[in-house]
Protein backbone atom coordinates (compact mmCIF):
# COMPACT_ATOMS: atom_id res chain seq x y z
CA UNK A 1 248.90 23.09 3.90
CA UNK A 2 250.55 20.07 6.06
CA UNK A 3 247.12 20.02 8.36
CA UNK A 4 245.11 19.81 5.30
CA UNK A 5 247.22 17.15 3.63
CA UNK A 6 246.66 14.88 7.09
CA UNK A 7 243.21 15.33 7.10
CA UNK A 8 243.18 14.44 3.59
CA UNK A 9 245.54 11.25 4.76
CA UNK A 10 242.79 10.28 7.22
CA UNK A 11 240.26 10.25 5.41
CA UNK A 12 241.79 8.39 2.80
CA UNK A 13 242.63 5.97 5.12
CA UNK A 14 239.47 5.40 6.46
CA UNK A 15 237.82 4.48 2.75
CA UNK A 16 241.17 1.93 2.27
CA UNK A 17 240.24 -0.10 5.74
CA UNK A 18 236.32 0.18 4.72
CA UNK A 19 237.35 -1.32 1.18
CA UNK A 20 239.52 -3.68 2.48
CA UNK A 21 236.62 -4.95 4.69
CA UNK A 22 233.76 -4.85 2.58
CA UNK A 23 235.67 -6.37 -0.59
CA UNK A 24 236.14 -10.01 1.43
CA UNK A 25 232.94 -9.86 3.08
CA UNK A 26 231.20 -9.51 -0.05
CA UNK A 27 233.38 -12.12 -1.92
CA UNK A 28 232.34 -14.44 1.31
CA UNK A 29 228.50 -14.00 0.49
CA UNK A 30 229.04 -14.94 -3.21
CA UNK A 31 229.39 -11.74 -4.84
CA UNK A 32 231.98 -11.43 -7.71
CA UNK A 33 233.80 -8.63 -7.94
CA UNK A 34 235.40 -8.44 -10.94
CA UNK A 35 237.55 -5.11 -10.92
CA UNK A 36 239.26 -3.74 -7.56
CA UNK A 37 238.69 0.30 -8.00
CA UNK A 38 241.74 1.89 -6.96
CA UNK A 39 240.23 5.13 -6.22
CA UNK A 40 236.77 5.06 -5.89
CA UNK A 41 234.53 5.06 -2.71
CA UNK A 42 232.05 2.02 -4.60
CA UNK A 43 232.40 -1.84 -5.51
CA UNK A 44 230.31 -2.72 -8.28
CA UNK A 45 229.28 -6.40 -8.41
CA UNK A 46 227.97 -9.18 -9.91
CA UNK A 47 224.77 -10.98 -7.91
CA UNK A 48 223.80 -13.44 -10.99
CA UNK A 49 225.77 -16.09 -8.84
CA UNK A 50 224.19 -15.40 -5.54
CA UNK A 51 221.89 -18.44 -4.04
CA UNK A 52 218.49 -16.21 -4.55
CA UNK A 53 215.52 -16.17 -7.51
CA UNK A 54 216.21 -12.07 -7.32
CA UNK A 55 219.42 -12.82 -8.88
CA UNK A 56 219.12 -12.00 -12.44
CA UNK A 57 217.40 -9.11 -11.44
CA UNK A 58 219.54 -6.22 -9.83
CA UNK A 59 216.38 -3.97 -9.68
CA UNK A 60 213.87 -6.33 -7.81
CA UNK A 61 217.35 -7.10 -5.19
CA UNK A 62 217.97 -4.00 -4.13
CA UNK A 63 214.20 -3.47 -3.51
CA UNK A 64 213.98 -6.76 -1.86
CA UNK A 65 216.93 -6.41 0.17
CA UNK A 66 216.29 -2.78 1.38
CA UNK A 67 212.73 -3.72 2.33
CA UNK A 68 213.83 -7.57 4.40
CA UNK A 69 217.69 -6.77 4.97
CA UNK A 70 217.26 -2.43 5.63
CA UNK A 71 220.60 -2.27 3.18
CA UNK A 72 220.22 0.37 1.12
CA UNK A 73 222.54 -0.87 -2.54
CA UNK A 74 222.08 0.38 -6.06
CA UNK A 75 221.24 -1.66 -8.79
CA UNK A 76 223.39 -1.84 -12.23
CA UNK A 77 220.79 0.13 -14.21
CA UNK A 78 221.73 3.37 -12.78
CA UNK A 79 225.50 3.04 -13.81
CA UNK A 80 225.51 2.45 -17.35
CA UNK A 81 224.08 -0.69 -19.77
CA UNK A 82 226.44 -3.39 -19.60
CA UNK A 83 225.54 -6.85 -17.73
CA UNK A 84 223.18 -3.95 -15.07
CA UNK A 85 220.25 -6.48 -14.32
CA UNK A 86 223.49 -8.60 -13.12
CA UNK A 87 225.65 -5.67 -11.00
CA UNK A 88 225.02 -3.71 -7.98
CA UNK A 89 226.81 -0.96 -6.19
CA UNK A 90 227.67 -0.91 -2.60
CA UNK A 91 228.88 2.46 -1.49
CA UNK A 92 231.74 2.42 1.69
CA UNK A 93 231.39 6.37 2.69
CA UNK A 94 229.78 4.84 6.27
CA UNK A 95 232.06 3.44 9.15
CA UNK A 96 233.75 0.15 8.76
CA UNK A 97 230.77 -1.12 12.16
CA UNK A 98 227.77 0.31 10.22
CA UNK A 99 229.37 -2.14 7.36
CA UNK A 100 229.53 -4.80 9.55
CA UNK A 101 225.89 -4.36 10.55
CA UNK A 102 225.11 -4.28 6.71
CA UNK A 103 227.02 -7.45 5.96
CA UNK A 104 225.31 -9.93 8.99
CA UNK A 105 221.91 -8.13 7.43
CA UNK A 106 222.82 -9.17 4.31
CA UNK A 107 224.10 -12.68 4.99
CA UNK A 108 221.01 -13.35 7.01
CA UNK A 109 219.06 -12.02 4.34
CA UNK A 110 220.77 -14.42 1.54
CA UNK A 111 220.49 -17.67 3.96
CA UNK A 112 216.95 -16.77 4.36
């Protein structure tokens, strides 16, 4: 139906501007991102660069991070085996401002 289809087309939307926000921020904190998903509602990334002894560690970030920063990310061991103590997920299914909250968290957190 045409009113589902533009639902569909918003919502589709949205996840494009949140991508295309998140992906730059994230570069800009020294996160590599090493494939741009086409479809998905995730980046997966590498940390091992980022200026923190947590960095080698996916596991221990995303714990230390959710209890300093309150940003909840996932680390690479619950994806699959390659490189995970070096990737994380961030998930954009929240509004481009709580993403913005996330990213000043996070950069505080990583000058810290």
């Amino acid at each position: 139906e045409p009113d589902t289809i533009a639902i569909l087309e918003q919502r589709r939307a949205q996840f494009q501007a949140r991508k295309d926000y998140l992906l730059p921020a994230l570069q800009e904190l020294g996160f590599k991102i090493e494939s741009v998903p086409e479809g998905a509602f995730y980046l997966y990334v590498d940390c091992s660069a980022l200026n923190t002894p947590l960095a080698g560690d996916s596991f221990a970030l995303c714990e230390d991070i959710l209890a300093k920063a309150g940003v909840a990310i996932t680390p690479g061991k619950d994806f699959g085996e390659y490189r995970q103590a070096q990737h994380v997920r961030f998930a954009y299914t929240r509004s481009v401002e709580v993403l913005r909250v996330a990213v000043s968290r996070l950069k505080e957190y990583l000058a810290g």
